[in-house]
C-alpha atoms as a PDB file:
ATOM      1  CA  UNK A   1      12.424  38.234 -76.318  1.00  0.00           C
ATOM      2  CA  UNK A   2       8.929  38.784 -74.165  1.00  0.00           C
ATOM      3  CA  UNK A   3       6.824  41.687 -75.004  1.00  0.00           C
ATOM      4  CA  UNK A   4       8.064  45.136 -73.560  1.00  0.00           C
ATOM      5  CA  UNK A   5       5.696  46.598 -70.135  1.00  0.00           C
ATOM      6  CA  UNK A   6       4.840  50.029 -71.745  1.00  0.00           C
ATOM      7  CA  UNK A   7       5.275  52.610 -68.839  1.00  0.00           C
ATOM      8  CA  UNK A   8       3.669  56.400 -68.860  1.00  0.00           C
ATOM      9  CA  UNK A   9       5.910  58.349 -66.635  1.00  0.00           C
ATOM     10  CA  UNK A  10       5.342  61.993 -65.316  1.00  0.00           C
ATOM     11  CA  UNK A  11       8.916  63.188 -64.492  1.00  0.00           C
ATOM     12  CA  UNK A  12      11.495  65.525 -64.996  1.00  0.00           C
ATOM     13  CA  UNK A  13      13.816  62.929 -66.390  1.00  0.00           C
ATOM     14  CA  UNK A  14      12.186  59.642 -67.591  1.00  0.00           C
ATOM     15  CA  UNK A  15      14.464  56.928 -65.495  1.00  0.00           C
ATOM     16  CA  UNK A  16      16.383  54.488 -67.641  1.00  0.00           C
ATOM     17  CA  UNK A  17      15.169  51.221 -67.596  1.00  0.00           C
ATOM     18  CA  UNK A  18      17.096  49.587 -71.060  1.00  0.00           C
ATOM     19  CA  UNK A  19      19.526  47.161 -68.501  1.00  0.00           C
ATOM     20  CA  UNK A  20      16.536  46.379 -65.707  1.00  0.00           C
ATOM     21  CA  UNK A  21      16.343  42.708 -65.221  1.00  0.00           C
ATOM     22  CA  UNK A  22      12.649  42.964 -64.352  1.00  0.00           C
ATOM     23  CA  UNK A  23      11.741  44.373 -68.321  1.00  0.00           C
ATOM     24  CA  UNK A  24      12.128  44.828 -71.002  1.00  0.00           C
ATOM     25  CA  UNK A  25      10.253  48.645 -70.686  1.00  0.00           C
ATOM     26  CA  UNK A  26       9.314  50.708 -72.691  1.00  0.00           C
ATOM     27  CA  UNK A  27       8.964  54.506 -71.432  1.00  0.00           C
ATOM     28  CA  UNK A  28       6.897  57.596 -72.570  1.00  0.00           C
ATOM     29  CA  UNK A  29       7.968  60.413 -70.696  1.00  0.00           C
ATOM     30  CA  UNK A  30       5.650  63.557 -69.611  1.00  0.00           C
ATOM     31  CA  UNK A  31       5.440  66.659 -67.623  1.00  0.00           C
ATOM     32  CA  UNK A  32       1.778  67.198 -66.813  1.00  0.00           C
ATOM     33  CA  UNK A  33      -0.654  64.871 -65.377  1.00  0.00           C
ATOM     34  CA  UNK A  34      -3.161  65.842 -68.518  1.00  0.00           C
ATOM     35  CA  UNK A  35      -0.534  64.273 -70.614  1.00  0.00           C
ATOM     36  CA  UNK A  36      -0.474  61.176 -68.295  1.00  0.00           C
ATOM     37  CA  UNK A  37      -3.960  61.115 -69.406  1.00  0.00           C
ATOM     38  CA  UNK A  38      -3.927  61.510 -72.882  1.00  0.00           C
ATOM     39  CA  UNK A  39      -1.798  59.125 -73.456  1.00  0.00           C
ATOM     40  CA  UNK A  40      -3.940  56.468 -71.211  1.00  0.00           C
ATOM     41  CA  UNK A  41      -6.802  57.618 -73.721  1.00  0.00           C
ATOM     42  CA  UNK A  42      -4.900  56.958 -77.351  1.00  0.00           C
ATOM     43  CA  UNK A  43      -3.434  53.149 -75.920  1.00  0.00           C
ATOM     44  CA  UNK A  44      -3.652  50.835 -72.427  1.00  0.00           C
ATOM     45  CA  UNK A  45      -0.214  51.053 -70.539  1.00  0.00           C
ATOM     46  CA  UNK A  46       0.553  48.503 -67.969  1.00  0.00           C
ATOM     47  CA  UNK A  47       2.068  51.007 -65.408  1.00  0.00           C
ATOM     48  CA  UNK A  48       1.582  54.458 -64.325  1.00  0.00           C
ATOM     49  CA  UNK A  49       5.021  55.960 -62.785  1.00  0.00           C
ATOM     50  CA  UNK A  50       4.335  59.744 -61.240  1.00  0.00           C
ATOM     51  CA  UNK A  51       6.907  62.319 -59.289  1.00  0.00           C
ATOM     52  CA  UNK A  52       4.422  63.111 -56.580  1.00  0.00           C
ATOM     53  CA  UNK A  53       6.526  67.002 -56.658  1.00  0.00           C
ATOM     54  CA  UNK A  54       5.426  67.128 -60.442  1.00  0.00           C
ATOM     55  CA  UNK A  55       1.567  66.189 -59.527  1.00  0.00           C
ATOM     56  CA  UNK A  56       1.231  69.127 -57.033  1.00  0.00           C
ATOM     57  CA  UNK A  57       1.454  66.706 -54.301  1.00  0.00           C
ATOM     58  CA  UNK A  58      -0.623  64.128 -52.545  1.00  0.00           C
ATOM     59  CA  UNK A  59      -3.737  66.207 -52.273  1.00  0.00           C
ATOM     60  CA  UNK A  60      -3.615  67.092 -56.092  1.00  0.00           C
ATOM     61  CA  UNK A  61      -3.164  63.758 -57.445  1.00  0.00           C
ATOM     62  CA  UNK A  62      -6.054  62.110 -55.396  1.00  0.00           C
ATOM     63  CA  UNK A  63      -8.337  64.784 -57.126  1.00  0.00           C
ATOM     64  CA  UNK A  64      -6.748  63.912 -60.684  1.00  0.00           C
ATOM     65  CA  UNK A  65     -10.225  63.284 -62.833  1.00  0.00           C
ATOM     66  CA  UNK A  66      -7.777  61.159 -64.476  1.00  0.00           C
ATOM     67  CA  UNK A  67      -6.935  58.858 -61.387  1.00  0.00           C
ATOM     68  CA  UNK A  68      -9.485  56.064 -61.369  1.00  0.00           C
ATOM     69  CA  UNK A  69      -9.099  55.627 -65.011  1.00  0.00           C
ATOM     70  CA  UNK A  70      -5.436  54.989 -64.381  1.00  0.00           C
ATOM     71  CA  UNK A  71      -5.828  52.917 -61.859  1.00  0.00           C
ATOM     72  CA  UNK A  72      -8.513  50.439 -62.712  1.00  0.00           C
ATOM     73  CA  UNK A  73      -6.256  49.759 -66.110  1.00  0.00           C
ATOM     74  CA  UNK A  74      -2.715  50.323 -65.144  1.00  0.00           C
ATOM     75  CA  UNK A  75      -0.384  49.789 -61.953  1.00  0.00           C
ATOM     76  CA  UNK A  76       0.337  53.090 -60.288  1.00  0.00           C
ATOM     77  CA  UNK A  77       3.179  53.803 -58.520  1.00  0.00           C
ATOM     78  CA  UNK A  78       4.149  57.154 -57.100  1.00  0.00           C
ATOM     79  CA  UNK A  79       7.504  58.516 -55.966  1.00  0.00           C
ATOM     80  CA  UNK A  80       7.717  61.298 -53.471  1.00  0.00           C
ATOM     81  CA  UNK A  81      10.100  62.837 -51.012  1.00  0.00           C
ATOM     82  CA  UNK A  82      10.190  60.763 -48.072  1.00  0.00           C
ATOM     83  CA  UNK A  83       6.216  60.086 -48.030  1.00  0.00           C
ATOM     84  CA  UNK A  84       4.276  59.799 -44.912  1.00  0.00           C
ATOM     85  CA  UNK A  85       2.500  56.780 -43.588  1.00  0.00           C
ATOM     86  CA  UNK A  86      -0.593  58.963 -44.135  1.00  0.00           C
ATOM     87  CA  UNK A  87      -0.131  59.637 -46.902  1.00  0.00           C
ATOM     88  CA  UNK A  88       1.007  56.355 -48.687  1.00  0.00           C
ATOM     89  CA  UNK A  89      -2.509  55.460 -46.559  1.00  0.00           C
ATOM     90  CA  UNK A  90      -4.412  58.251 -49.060  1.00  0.00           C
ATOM     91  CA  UNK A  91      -2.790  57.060 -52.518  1.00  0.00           C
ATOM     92  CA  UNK A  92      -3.244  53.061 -51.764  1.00  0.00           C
ATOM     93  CA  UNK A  93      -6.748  53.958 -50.739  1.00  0.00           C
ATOM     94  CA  UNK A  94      -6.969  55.477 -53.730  1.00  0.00           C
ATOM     95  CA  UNK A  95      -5.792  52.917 -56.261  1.00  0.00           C
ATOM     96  CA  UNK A  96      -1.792  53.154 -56.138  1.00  0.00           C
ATOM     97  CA  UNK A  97      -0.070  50.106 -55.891  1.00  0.00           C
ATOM     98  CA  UNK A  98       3.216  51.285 -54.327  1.00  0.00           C
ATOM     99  CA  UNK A  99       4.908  54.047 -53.042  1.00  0.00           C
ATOM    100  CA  UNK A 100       8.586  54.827 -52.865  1.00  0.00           C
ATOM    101  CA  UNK A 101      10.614  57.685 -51.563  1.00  0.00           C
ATOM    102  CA  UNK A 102      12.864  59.661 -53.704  1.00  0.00           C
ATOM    103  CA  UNK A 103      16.010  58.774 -52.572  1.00  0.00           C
ATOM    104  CA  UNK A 104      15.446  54.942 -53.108  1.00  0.00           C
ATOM    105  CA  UNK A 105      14.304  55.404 -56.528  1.00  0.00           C
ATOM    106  CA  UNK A 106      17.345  54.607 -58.411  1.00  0.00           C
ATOM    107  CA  UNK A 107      16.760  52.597 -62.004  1.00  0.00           C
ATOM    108  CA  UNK A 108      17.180  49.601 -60.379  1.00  0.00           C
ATOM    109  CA  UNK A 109      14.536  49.952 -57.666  1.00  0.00           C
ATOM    110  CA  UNK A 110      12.235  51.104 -60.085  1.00  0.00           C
ATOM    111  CA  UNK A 111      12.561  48.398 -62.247  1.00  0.00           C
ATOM    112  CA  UNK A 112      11.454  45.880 -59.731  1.00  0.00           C
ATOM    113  CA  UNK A 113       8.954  48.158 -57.792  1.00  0.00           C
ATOM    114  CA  UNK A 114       7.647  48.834 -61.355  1.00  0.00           C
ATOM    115  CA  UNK A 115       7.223  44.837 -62.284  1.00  0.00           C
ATOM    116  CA  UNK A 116       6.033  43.699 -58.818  1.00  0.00           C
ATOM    117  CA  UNK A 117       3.452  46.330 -59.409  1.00  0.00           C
ATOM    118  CA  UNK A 118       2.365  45.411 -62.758  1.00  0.00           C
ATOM    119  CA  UNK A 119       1.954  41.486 -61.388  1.00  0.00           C
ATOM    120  CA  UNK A 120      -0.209  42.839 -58.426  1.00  0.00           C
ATOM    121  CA  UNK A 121      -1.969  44.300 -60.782  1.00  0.00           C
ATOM    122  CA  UNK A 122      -2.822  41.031 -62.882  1.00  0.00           C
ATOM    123  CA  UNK A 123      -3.522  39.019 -60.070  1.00  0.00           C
ATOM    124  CA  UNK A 124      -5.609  41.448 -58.747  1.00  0.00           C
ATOM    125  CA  UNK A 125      -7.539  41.343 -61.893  1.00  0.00           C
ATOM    126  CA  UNK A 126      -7.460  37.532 -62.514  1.00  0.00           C
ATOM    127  CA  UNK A 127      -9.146  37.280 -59.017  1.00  0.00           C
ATOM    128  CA  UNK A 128     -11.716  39.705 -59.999  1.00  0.00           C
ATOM    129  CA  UNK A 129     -12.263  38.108 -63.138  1.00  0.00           C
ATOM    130  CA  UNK A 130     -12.301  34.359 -61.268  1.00  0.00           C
ATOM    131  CA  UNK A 131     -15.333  35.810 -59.332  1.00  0.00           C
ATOM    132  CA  UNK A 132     -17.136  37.820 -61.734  1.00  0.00           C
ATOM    133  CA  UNK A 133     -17.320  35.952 -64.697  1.00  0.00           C
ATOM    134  CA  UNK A 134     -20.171  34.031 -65.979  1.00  0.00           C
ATOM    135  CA  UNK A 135     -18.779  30.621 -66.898  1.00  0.00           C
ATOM    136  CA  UNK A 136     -21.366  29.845 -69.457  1.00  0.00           C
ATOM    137  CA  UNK A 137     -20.077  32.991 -71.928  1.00  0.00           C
ATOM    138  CA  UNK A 138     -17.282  33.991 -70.232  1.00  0.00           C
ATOM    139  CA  UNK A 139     -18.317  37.710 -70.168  1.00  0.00           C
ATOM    140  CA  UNK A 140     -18.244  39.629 -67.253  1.00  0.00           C
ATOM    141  CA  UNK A 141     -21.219  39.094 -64.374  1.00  0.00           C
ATOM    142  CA  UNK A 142     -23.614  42.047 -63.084  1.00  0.00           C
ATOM    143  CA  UNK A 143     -20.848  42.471 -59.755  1.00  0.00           C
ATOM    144  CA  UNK A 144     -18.067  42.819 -62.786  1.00  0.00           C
ATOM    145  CA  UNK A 145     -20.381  45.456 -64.653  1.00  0.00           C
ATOM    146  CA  UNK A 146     -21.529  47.490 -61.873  1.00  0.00           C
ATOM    147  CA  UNK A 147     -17.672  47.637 -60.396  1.00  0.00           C
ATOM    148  CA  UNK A 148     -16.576  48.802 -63.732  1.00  0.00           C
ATOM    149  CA  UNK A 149     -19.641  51.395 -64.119  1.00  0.00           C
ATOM    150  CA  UNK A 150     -18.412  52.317 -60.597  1.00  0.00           C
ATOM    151  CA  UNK A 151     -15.490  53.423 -61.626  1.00  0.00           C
ATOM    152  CA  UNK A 152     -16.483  55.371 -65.096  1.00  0.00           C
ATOM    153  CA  UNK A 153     -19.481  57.245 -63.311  1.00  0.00           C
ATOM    154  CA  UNK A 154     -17.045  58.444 -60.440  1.00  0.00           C
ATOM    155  CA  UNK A 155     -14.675  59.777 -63.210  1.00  0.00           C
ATOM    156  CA  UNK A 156     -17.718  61.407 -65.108  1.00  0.00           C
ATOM    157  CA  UNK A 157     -18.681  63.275 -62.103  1.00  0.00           C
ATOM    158  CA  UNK A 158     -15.378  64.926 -62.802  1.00  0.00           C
ATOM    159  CA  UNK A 159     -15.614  64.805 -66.179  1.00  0.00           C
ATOM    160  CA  UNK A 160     -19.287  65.021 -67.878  1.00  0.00           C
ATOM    161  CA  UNK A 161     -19.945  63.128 -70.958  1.00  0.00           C
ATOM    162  CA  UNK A 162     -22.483  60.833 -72.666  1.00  0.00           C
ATOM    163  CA  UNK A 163     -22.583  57.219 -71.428  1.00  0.00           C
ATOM    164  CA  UNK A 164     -25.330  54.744 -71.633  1.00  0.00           C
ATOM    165  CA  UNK A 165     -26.437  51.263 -70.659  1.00  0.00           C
ATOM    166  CA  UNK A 166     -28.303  48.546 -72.690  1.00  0.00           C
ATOM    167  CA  UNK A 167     -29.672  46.082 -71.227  1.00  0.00           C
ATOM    168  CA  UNK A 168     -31.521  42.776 -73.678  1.00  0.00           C
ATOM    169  CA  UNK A 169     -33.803  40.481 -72.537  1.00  0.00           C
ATOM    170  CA  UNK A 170     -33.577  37.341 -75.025  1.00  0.00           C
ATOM    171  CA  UNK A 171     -36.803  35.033 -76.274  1.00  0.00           C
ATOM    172  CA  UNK A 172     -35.948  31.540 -77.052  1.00  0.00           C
ATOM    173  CA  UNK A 173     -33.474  30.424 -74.943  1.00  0.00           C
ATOM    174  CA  UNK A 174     -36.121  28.795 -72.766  1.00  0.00           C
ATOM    175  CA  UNK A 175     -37.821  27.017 -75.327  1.00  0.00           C
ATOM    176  CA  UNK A 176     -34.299  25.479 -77.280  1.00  0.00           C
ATOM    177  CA  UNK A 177     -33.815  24.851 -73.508  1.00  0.00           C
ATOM    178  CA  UNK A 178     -37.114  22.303 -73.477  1.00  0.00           C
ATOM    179  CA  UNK A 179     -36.771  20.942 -77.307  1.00  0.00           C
ATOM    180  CA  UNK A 180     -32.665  20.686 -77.238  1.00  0.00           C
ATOM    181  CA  UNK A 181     -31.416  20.572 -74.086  1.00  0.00           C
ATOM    182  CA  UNK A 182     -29.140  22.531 -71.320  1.00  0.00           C
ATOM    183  CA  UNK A 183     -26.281  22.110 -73.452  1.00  0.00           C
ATOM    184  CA  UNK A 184     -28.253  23.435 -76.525  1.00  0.00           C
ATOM    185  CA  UNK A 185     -29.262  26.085 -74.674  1.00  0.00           C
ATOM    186  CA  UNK A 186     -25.824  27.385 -73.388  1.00  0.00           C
ATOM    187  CA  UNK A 187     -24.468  26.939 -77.191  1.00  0.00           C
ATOM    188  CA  UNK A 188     -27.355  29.409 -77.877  1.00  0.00           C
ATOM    189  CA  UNK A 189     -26.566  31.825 -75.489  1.00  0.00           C
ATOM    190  CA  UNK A 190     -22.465  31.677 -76.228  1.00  0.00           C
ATOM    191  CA  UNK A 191     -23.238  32.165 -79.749  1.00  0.00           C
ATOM    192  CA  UNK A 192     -25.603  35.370 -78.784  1.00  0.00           C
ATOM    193  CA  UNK A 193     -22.670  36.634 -76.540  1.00  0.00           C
ATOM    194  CA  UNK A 194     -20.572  36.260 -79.678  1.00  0.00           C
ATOM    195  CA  UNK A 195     -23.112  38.069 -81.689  1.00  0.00           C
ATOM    196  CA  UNK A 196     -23.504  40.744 -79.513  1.00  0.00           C
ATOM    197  CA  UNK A 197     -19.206  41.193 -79.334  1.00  0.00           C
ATOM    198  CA  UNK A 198     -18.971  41.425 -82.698  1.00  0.00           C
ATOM    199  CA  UNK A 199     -21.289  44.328 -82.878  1.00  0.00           C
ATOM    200  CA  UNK A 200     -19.946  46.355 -80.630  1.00  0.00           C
ATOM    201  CA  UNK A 201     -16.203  48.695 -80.484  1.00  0.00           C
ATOM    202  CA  UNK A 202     -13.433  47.170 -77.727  1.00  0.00           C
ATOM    203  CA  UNK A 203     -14.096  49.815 -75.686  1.00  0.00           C
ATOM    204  CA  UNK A 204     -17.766  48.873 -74.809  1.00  0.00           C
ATOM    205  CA  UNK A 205     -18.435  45.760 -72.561  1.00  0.00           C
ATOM    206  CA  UNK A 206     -21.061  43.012 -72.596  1.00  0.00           C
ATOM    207  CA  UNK A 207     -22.358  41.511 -69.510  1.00  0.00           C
ATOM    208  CA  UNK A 208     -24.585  38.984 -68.747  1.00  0.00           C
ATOM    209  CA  UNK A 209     -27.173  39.514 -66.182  1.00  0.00           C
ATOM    210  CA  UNK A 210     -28.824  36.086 -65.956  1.00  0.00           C
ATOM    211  CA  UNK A 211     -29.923  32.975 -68.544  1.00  0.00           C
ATOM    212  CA  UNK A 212     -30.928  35.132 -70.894  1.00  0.00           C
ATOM    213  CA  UNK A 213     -30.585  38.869 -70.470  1.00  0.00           C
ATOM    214  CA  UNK A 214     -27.435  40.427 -71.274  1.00  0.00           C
ATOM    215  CA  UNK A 215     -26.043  44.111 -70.380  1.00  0.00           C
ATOM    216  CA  UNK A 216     -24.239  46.594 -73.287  1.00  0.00           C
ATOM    217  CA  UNK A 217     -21.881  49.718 -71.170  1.00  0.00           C
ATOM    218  CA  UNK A 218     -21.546  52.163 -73.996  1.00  0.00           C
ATOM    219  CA  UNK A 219     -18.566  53.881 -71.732  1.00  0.00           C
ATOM    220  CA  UNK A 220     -17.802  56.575 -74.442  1.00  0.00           C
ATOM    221  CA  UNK A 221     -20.448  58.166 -76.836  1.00  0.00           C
ATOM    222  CA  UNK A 222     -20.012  61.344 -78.896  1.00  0.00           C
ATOM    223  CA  UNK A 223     -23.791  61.737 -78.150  1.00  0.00           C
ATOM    224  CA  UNK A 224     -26.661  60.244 -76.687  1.00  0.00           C
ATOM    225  CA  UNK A 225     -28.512  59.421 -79.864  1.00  0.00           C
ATOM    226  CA  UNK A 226     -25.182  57.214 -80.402  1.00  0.00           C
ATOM    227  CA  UNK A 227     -27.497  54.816 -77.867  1.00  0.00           C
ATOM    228  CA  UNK A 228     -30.150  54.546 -79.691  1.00  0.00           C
ATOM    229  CA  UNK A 229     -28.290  53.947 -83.330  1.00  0.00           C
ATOM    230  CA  UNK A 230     -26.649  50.836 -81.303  1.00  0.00           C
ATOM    231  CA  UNK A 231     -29.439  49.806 -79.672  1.00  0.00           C
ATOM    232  CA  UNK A 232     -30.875  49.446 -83.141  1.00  0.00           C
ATOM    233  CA  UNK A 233     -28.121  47.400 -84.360  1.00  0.00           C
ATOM    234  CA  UNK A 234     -27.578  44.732 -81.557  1.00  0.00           C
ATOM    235  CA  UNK A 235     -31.767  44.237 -82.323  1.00  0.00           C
ATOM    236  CA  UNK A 236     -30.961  43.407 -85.729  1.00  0.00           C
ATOM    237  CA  UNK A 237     -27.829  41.269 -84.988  1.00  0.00           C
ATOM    238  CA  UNK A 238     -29.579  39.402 -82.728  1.00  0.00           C
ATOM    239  CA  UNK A 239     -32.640  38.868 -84.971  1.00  0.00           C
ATOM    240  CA  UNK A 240     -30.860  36.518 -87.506  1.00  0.00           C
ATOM    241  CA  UNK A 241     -31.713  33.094 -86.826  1.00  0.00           C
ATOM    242  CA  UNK A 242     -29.015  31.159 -84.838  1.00  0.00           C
ATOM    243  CA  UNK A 243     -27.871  27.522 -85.527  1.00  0.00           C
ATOM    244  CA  UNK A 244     -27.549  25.110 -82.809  1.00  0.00           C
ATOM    245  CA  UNK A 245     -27.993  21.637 -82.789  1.00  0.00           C
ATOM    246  CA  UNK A 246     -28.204  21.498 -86.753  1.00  0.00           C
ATOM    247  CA  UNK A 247     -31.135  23.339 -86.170  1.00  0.00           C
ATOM    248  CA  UNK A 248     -32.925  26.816 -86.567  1.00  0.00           C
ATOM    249  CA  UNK A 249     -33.431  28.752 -83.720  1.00  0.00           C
ATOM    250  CA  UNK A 250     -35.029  32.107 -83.520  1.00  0.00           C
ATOM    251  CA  UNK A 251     -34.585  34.485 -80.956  1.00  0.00           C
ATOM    252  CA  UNK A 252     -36.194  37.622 -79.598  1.00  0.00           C
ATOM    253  CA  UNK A 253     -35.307  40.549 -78.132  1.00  0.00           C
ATOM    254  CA  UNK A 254     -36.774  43.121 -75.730  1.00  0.00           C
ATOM    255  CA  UNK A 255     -34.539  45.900 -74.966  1.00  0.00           C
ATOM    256  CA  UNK A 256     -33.900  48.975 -72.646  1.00  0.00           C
ATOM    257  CA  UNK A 257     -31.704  52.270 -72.405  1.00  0.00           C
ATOM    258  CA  UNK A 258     -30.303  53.551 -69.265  1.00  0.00           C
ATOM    259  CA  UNK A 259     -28.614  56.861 -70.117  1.00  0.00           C
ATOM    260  CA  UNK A 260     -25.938  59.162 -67.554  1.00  0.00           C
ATOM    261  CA  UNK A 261     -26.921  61.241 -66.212  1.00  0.00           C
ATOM    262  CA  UNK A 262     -30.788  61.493 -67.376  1.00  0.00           C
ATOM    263  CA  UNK A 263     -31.836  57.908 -66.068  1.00  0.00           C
ATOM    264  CA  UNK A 264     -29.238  57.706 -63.036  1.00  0.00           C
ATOM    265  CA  UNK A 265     -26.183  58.589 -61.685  1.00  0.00           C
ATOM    266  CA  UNK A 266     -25.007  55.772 -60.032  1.00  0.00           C
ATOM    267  CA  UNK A 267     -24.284  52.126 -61.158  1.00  0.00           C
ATOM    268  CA  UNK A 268     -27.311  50.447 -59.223  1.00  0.00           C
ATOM    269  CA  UNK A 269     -30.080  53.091 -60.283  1.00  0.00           C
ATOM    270  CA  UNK A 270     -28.763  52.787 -64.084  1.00  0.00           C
ATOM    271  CA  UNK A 271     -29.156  49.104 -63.830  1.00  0.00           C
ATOM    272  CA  UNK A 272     -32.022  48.901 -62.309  1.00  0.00           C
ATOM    273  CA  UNK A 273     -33.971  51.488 -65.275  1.00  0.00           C
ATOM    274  CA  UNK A 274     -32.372  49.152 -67.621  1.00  0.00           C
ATOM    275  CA  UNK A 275     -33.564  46.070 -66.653  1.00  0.00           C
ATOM    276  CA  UNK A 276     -37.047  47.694 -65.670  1.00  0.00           C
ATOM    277  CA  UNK A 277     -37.537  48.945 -69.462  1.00  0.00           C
ATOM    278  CA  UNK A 278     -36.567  45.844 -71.333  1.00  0.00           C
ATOM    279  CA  UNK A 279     -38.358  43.564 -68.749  1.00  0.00           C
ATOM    280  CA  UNK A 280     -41.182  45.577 -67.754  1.00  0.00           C
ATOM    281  CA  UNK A 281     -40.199  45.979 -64.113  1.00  0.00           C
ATOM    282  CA  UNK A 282     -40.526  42.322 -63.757  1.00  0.00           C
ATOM    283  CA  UNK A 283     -36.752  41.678 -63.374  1.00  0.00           C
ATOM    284  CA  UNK A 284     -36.422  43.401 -60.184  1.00  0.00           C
ATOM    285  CA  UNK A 285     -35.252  40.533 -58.191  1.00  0.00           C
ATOM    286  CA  UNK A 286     -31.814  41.017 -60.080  1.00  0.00           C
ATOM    287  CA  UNK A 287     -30.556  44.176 -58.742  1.00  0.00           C
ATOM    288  CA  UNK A 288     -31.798  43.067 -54.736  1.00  0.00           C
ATOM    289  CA  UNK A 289     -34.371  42.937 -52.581  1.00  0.00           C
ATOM    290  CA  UNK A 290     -36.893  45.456 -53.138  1.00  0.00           C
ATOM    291  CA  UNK A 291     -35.358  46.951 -56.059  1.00  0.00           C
ATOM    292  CA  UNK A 292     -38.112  46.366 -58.268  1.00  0.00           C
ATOM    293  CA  UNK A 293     -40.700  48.493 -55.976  1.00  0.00           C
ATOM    294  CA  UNK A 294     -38.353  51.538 -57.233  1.00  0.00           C
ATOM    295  CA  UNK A 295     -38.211  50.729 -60.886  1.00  0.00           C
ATOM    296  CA  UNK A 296     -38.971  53.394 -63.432  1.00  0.00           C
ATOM    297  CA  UNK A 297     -41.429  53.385 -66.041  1.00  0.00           C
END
């Protein structure tokens, strides 16, 4: 049997899905949209069903502080009574993936609306993911990370809370470049991608910037000294020795801290601080033309 799609539903009546050829599904019901969103906080669901008449209507749901959360991990798909062209318009502009009237929403339809919705969702992401991945580490490129900040600072302007960016600018990988090689070299920096993983929770993300500077997104912090007690370990992860080639290679580390909402409040001007403290503004060229002029200290 193939794993269940787990489905978060905000309705009166959660539909039943048990016979739907397109599952199996599983389905947590709910009445409130702050429900819908606590559950997206305690575990990833790969579909988001909401009665627009239970979300207070079109208007209501756009301004959920819980929306772009929702829909940058999960397929949304709202059902409303006989929707308008303007405003299935608003919801797909704003991240929904389908939209269904009332009437056609019978188990059956929702099943396949539902699994259609979850593969849009997955191609949607593997063609992100084919364009914004660095090839070398396979972590996500500076167009991945600043997307992804895109979407966390617009839900912290409705919802205010600690967030911070690291950013590590790595000594070495030049010089095992010019003793050991290109392929030495991209060992290195795969095995200080690993490093810098294994340090971290699965919530945060690590991005690489260029050959060897790498970005941390602490997305959720109890605090902002949390920043600093990271920043401390990734410096001491990354100052063990590596081994590549059957050799020893040491690597340094100069690092930054970009914190919301003190150092910037977009994705670009948090960046760009970042990058200008662990480089000292000489990394510029990275975030455009003319972005170094405006560094910070």
């Amino acid at each position: 049997m193939s794993e269940p799609f787990h489905i978060v539903c905000l309705c009166a009546q959660p539909p039943d899905l048990v016979t739907s050829a397109f599952g199996p599904f599983v389905v947590q019901g709910c009445r409130r949209l702050q429900e819908v969103d606590d559950q997206l906080h305690e575990q990833e669901r790969d579909a988001v069903l909401i009665d627009l008449a239970l979300a207070g209507g079109v208007e209501r749901l756009a301004a959920w502080p819980g929306l772009p959360r929702a829909v940058l991990e999960s397929a949304v798909v709202v059902v409303g009574p006989e929707p308008t062209p303007a405003e299935c318009l608003r919801l797909l502009q704003a991240g929904v993936r389908d939209v269904i009237s009332s009437r056609e929403a019978t188990p059956e339809v929702l099943g396949r609306v539902l699994r259609l919705a979850i593969e849009r969702q997955r191609i949607a992401e593997a063609e992100r993911r084919a364009y914004s991945i660095d090839l070398t580490t396979g972590l996500p490129n500076q167009h991945q990370l600043q997307e992804h900040m895109s979407h966390l600072l617009a839900l912290r302007e409705r919802e205010p809370a600690p967030m911070a960016l690291i950013v590590l600018h790595l000594d070495g990988f030049r010089a095992a470049e010019a003793h050991l090689g290109t392929e030495a070299a991209n060992v290195l920096r795969r095995k200080a991608a690993v490093r810098l993983r294994g340090s971290l929770r699965a919530s945060d993300v690590v991005a690489s910037l260029g050959p060897d500077l790498f970005a941390v997104l602490l997305a959720w912090l109890d605090s902002s000294d949390d920043a600093t007690h990271v920043a401390r370990k990734l410096l001491a992860a990354i100052g063990q020795p590596f081994q590549v080639a059957g050799q020893e290679v040491p690597v340094g580390a100069r690092l930054g801290v970009g914190q919301y909402p003190l150092h910037g409040a977009d994705a670009q001007a948090l960046l760009r601080y970042a990058v200008s403290q662990a480089s000292g503004g000489g990394f510029g060229r990275l975030l455009g033309q003319g972005a170094a002029a405006n560094d910070e200290g």
